[in-house]
C-alpha atoms as a PDB file:
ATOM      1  CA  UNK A   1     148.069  80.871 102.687  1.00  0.00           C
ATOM      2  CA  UNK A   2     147.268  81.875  99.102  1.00  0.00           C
ATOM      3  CA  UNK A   3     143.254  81.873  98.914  1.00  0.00           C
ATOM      4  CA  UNK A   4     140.588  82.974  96.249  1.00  0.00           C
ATOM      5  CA  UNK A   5     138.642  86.500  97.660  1.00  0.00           C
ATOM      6  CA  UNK A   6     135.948  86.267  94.407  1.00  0.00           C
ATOM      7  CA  UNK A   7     135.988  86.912  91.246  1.00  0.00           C
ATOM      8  CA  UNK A   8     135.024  90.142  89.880  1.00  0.00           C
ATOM      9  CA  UNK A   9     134.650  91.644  86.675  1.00  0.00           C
ATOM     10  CA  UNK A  10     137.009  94.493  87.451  1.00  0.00           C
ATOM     11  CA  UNK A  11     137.932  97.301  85.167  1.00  0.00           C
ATOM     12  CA  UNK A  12     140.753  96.897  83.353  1.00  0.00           C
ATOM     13  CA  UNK A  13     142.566 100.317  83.854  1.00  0.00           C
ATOM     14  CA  UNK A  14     142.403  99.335  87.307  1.00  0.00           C
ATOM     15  CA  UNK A  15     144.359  96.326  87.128  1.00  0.00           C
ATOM     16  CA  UNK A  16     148.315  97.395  87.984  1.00  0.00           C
ATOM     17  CA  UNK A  17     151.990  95.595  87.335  1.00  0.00           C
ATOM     18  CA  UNK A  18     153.814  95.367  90.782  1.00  0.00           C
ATOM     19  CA  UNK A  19     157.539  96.540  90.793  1.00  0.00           C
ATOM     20  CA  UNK A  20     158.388  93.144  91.890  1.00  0.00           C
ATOM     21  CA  UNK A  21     155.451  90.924  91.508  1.00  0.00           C
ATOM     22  CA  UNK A  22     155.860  91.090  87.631  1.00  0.00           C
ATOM     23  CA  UNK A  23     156.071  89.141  84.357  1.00  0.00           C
ATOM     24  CA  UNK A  24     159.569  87.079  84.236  1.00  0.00           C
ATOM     25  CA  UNK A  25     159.272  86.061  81.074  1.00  0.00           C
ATOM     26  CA  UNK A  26     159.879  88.433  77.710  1.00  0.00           C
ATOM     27  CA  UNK A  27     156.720  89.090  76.044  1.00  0.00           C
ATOM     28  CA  UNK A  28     156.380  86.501  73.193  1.00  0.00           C
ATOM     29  CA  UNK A  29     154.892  89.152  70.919  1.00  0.00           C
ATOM     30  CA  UNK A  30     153.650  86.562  68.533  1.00  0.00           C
ATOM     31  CA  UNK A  31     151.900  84.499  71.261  1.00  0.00           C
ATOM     32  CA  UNK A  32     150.261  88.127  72.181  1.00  0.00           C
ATOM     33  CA  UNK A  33     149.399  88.342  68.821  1.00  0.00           C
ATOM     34  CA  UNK A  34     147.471  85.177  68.875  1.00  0.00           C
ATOM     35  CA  UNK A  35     145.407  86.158  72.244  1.00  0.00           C
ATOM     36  CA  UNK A  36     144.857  89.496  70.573  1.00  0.00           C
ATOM     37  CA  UNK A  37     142.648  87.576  67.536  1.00  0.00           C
ATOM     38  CA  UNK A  38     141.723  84.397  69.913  1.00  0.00           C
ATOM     39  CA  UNK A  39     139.883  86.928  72.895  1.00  0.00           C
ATOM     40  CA  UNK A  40     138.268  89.447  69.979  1.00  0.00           C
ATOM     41  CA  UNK A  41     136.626  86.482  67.943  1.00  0.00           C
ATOM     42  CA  UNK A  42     135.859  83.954  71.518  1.00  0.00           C
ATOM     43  CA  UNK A  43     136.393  86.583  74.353  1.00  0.00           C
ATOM     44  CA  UNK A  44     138.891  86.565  77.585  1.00  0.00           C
ATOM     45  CA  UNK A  45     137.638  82.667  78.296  1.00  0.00           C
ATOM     46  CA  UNK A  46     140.344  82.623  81.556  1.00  0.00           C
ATOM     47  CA  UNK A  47     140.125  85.290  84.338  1.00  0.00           C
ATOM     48  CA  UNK A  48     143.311  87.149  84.632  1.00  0.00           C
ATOM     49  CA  UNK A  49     145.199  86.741  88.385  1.00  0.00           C
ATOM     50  CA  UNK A  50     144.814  89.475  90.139  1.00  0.00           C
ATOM     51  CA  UNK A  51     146.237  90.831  93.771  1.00  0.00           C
ATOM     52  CA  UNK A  52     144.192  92.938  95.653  1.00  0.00           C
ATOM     53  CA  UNK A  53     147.021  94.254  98.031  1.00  0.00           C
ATOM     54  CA  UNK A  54     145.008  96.934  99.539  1.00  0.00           C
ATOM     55  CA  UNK A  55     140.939  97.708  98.861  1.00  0.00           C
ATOM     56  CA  UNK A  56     140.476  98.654  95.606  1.00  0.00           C
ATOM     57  CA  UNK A  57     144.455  97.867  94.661  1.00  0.00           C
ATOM     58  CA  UNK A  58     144.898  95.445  91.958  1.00  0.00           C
ATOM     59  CA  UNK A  59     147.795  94.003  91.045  1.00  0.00           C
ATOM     60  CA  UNK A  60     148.532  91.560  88.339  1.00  0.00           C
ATOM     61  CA  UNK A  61     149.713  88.166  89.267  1.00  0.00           C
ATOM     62  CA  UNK A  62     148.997  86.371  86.261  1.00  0.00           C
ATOM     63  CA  UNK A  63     148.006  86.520  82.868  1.00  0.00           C
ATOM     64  CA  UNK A  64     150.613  88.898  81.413  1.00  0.00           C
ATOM     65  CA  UNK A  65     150.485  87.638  77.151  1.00  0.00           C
ATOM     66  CA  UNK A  66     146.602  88.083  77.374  1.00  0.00           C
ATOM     67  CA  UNK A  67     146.766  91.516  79.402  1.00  0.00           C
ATOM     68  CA  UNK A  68     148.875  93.205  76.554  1.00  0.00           C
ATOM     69  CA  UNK A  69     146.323  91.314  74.189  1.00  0.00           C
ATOM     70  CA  UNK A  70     144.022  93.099  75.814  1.00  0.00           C
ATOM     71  CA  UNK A  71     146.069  96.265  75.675  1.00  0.00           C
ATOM     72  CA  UNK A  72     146.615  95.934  71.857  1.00  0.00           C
ATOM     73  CA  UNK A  73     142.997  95.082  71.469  1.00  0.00           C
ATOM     74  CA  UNK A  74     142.309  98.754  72.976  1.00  0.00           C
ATOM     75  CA  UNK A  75     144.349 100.758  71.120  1.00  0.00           C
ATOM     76  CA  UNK A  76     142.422  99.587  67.703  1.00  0.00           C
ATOM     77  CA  UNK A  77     138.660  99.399  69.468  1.00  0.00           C
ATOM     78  CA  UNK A  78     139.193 101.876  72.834  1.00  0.00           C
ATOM     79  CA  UNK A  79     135.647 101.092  74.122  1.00  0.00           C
ATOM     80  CA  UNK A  80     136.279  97.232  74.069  1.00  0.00           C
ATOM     81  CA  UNK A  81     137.251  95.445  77.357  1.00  0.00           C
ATOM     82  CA  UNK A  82     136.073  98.027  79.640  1.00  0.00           C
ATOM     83  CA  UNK A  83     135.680  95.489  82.392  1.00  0.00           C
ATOM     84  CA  UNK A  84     137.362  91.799  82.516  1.00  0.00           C
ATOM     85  CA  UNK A  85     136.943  89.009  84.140  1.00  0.00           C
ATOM     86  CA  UNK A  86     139.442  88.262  87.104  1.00  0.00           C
ATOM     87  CA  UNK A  87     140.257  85.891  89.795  1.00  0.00           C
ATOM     88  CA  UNK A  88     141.283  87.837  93.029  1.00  0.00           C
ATOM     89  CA  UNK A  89     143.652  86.583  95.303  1.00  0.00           C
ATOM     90  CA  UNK A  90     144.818  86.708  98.897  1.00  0.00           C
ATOM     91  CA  UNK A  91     147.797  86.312 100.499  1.00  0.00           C
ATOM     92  CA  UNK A  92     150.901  87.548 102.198  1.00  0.00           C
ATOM     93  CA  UNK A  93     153.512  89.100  99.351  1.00  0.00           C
ATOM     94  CA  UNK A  94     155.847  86.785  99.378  1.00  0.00           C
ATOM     95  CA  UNK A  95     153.176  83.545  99.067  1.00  0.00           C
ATOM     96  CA  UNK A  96     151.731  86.355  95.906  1.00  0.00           C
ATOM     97  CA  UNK A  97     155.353  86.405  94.859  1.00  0.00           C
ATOM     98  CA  UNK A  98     155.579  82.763  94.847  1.00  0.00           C
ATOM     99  CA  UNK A  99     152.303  82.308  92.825  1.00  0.00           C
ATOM    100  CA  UNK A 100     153.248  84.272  90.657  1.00  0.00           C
ATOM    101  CA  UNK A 101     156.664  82.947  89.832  1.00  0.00           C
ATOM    102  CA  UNK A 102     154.907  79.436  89.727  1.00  0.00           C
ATOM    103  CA  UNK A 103     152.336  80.546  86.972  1.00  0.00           C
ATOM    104  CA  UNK A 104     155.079  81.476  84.972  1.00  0.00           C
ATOM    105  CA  UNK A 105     156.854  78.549  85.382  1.00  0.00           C
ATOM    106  CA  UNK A 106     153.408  76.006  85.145  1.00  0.00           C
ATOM    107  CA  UNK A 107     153.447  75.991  81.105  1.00  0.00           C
ATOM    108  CA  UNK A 108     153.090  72.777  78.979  1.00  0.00           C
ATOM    109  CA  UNK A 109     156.616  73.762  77.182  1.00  0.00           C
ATOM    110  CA  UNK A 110     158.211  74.288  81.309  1.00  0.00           C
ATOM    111  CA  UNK A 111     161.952  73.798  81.042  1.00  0.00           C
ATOM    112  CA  UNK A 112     163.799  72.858  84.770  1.00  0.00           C
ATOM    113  CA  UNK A 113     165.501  76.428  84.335  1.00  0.00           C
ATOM    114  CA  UNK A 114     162.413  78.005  84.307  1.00  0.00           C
ATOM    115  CA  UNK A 115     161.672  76.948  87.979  1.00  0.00           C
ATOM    116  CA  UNK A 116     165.338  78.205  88.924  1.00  0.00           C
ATOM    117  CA  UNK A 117     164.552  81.729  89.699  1.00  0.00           C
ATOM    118  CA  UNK A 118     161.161  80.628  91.900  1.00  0.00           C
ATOM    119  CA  UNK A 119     162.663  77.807  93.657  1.00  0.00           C
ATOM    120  CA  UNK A 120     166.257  79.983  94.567  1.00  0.00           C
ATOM    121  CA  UNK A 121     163.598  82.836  95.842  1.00  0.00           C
ATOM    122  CA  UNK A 122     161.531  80.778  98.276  1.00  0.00           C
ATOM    123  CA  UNK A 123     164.504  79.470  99.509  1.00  0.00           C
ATOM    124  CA  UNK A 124     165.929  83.013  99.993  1.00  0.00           C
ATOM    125  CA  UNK A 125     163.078  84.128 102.408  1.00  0.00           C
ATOM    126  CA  UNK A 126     162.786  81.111 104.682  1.00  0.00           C
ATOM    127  CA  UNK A 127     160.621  78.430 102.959  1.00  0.00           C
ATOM    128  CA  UNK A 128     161.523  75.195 104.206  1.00  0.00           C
ATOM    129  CA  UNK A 129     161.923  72.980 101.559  1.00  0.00           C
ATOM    130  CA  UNK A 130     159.494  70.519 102.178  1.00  0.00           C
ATOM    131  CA  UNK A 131     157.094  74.164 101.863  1.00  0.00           C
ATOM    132  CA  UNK A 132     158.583  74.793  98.572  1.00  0.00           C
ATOM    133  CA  UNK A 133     158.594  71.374  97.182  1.00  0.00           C
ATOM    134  CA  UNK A 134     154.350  71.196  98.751  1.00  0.00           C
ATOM    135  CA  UNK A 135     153.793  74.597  96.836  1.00  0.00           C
ATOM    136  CA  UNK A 136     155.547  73.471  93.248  1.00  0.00           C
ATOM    137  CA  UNK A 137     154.025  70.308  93.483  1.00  0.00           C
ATOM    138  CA  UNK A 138     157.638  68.808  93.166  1.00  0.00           C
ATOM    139  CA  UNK A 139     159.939  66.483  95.553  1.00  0.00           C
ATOM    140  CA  UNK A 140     161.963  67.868  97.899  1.00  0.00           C
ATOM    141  CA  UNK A 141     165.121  66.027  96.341  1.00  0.00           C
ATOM    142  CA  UNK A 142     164.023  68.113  93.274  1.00  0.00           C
ATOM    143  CA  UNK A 143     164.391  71.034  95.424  1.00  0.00           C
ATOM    144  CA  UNK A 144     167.584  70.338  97.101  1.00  0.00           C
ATOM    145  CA  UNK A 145     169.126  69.511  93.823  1.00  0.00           C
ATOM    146  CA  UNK A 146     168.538  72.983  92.413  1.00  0.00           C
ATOM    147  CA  UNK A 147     169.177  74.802  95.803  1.00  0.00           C
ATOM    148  CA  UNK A 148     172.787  72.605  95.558  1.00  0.00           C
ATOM    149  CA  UNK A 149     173.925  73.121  91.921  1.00  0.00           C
ATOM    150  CA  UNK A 150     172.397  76.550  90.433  1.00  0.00           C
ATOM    151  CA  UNK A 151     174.328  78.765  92.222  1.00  0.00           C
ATOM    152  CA  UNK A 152     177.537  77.261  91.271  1.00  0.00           C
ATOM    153  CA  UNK A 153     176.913  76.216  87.803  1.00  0.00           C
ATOM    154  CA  UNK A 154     178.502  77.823  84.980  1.00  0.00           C
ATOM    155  CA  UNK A 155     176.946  80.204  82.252  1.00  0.00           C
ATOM    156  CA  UNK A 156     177.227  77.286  79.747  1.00  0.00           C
ATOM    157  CA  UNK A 157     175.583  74.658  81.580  1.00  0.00           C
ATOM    158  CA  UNK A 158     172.448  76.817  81.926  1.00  0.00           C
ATOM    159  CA  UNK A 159     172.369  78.143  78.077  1.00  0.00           C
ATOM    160  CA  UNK A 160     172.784  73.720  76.862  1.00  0.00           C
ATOM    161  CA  UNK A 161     169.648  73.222  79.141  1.00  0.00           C
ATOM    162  CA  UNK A 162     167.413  76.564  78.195  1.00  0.00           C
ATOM    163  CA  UNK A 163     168.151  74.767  74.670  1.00  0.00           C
ATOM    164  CA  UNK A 164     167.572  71.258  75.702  1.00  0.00           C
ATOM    165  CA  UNK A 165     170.886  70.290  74.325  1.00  0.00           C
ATOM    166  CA  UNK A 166     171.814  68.672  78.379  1.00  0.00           C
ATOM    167  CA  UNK A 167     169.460  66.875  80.608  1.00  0.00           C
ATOM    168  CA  UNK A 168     169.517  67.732  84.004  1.00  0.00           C
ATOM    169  CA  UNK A 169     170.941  64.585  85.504  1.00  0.00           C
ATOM    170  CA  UNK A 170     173.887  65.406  83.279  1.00  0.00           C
ATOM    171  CA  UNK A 171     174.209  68.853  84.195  1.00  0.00           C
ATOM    172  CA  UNK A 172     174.305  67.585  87.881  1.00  0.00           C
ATOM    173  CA  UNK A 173     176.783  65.577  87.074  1.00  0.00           C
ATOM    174  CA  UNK A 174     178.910  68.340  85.597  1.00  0.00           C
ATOM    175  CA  UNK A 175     178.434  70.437  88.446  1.00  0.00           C
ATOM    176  CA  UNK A 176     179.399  67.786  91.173  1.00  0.00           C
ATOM    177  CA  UNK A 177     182.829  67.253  89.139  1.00  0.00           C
ATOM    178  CA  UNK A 178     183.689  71.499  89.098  1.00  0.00           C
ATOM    179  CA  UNK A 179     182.840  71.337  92.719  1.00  0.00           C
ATOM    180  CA  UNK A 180     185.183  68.703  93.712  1.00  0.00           C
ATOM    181  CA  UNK A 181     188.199  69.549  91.144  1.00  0.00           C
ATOM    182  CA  UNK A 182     191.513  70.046  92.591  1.00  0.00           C
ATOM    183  CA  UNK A 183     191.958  74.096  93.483  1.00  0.00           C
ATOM    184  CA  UNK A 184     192.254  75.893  89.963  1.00  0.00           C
ATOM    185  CA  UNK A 185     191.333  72.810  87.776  1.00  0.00           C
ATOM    186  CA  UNK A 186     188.068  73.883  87.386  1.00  0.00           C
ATOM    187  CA  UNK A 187     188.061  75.254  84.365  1.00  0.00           C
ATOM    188  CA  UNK A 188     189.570  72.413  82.965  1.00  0.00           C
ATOM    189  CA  UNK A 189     187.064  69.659  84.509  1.00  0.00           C
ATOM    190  CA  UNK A 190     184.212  71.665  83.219  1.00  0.00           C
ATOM    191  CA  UNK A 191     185.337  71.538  79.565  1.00  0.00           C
ATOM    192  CA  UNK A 192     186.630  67.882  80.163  1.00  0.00           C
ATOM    193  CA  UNK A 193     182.681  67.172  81.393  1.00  0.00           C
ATOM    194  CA  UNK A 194     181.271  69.207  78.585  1.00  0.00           C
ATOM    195  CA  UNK A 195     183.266  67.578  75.651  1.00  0.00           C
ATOM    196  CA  UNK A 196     182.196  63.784  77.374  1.00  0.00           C
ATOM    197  CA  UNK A 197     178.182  64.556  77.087  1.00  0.00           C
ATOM    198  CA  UNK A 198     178.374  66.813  74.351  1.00  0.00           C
ATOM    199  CA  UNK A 199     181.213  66.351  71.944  1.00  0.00           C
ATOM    200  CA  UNK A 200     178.780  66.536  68.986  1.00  0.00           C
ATOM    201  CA  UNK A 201     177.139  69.642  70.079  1.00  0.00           C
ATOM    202  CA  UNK A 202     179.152  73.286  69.850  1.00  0.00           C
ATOM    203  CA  UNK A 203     179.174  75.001  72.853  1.00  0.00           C
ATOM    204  CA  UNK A 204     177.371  78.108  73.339  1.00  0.00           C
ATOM    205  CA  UNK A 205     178.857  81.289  72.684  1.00  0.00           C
ATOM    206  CA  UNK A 206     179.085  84.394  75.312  1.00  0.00           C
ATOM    207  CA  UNK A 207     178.602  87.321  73.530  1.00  0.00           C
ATOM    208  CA  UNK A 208     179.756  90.197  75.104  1.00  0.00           C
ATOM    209  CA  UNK A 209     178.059  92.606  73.331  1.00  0.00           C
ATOM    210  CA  UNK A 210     174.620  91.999  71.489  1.00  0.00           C
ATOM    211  CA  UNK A 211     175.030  91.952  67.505  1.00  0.00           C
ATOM    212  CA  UNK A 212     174.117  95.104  65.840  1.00  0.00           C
ATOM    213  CA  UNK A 213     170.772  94.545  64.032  1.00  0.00           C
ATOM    214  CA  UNK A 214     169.637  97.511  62.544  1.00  0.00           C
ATOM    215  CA  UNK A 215     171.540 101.101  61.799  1.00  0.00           C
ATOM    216  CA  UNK A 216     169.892 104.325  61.338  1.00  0.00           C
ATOM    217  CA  UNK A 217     171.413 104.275  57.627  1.00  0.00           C
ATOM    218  CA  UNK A 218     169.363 100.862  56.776  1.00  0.00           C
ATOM    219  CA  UNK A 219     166.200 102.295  58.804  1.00  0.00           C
ATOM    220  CA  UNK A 220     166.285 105.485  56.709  1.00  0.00           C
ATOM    221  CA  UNK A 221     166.477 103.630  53.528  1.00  0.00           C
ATOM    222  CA  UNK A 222     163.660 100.857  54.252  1.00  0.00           C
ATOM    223  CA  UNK A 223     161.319 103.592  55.287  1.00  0.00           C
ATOM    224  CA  UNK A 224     161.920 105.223  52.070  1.00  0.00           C
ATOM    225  CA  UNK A 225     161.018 102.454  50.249  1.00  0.00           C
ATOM    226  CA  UNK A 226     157.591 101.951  52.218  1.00  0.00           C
ATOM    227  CA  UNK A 227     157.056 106.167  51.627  1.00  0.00           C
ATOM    228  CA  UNK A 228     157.589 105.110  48.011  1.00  0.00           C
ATOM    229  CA  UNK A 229     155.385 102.112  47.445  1.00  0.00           C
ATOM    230  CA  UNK A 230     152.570 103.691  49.982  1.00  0.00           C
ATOM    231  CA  UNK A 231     153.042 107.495  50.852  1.00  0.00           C
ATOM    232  CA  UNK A 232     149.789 106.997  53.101  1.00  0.00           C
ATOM    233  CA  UNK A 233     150.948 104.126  55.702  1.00  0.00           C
ATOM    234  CA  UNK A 234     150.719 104.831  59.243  1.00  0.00           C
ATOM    235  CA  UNK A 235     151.914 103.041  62.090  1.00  0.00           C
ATOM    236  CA  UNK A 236     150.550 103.394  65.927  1.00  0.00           C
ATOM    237  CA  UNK A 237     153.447 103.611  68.507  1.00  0.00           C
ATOM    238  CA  UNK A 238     153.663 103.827  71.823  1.00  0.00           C
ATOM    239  CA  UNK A 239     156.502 105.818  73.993  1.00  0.00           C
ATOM    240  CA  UNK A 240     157.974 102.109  74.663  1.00  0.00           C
ATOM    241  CA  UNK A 241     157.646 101.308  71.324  1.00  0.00           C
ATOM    242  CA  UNK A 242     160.081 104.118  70.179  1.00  0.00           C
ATOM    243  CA  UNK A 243     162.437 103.656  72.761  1.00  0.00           C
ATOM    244  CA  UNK A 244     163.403 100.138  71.830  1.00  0.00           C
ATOM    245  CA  UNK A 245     163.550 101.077  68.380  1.00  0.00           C
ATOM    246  CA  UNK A 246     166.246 103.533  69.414  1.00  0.00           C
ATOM    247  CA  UNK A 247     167.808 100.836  71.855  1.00  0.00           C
ATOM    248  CA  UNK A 248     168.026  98.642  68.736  1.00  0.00           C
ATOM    249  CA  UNK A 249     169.289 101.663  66.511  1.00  0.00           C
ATOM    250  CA  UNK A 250     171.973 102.272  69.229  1.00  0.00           C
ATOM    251  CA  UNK A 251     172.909  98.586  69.086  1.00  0.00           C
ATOM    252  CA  UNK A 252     174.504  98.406  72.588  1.00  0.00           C
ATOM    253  CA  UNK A 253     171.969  97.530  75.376  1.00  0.00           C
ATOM    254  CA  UNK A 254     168.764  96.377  73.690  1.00  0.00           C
ATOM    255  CA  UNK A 255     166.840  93.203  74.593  1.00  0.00           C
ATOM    256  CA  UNK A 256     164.826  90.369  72.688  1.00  0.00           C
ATOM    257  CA  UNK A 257     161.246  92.293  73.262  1.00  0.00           C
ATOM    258  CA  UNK A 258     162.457  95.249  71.960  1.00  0.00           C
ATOM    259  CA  UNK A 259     163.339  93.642  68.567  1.00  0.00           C
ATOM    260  CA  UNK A 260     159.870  91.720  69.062  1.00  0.00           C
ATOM    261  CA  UNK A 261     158.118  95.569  69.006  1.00  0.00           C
ATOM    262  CA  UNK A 262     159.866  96.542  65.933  1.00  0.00           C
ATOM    263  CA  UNK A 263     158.482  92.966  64.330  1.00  0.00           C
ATOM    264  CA  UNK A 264     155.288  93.767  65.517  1.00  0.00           C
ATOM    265  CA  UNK A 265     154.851  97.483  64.940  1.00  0.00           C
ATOM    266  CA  UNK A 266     157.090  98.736  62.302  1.00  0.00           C
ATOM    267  CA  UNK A 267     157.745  95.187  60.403  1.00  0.00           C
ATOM    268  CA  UNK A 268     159.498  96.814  57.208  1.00  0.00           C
ATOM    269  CA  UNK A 269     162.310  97.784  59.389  1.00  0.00           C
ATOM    270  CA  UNK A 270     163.663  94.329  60.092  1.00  0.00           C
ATOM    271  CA  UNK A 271     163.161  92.872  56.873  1.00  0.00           C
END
């Protein structure tokens, strides 16, 4: 059972990211732009989540956008947020596992697909689902439901709801119909369901490989242009920083946040 120890106001080097208990959500950089002037100008006004998985071992459960607030904060002002204020929590690791999947999930702009992952994991180590549905503050036909159809539903299905472009009831729908086509029609039923709800709407396309943004060529010659127009600019990067801008350079294997650190940190280069 998932209880509150106290809240402290801890140190904030002390506070850890758990190998598994972690953020599973990109980083909306933007959004952690936002804390970053909201908590200097009003101050951290909700605790962070914390863990304490051994005495003195903190772990962060929650509050991941406002943590690398914090973080950014620091590297401008290093003596600022010394301490913060935190909630610290109890519980076994998969019930801190669980909390933490259902913060991320608990947002005003929630999608169903966002409570996949959480409700797929429970499952996974032995919570009933009258346990799960208790915990997410759901029904348990909301549970069964995902238990039944995620696992088989196709790539497309999932993309049309992340983009609200399906409901769910229809997306059930198209999943019941690929499960009971005839032996190697299911291909066809699932294009045959698609082009009945969504006929006006294109579907999503794989991509196999992700588009090539930026090329050293282009970087070379935008940072030439800032040397020009201000030979004294300087930009403050971290080691992660750097490696997504090579990621992104390389053009094979990079990922959303690492374009969203080039935005943030060296701007020029993506405009």
């Amino acid at each position: 059972m998932i209880t509150t120890k106290r809240y402290e106001y801890l140190e904030f080097k002390k506070i850890l990211v758990h190998p598994v208990i972690g953020n599973h959500r990109q980083l909306d950089m933007p959004k952690v732009k936002h804390y970053e002037r909201d908590i200097l100008e009003n101050g951290l006004l909700e605790p962070l989540i914390v863990w304490e998985k051994s005495q003195g071992e903190f772990y962060l459960v929650g509050g991941f956008h406002r943590t690398e607030a914090i973080k950014g904060i620091r590297k401008q002002h290093p003596t600022y947020f010394e301490r913060v204020d935190v909630r610290v929590v109890n519980g076994s690791p998969d019930e801190i596992r669980a909390l933490n999947l259902k913060l991320n999930a608990d947002r005003v702009d929630t999608k169903i697909t966002d409570y996949f992952e959480t409700i797929i994991y429970l499952n996974n180590v032995n919570w009933d689902k009258e346990k799960i549905a208790n915990f997410m503050g759901k029904s348990i036909t909301w549970v069964e439901d995902i238990l039944r159809y995620v696992p088989i539903m196709d790539i497309q299905i999932r993309k049309l709801l992340e983009a609200d472009k399906l409901t769910w009831v229809k997306a059930k729908d198209i999943c019941r119909a690929v499960q009971h086509a005839p032996a190697g029609k299911e291909k066809e039923t699932l294009d045959r369901m698609l082009d009945k709800y969504i006929s006006a709407v294109p579907k999503p396309k794989i991509s196999t490989a992700p588009k090539r943004i930026l090329n050293f060529r282009t970087a070379k010659s935008r940072m030439n242009s800032v040397v020009k127009k201000n030979p004294s600019k300087s930009y403050t990067l971290t080691s992660e920083d750097i490696l997504a801008l090579f990621r992104v350079l390389e053009g094979r294997s990079f990922a959303e946040s690492d374009l969203e650190r080039i935005k943030s940190h060296l701007p020029e280069l993506l405009n």
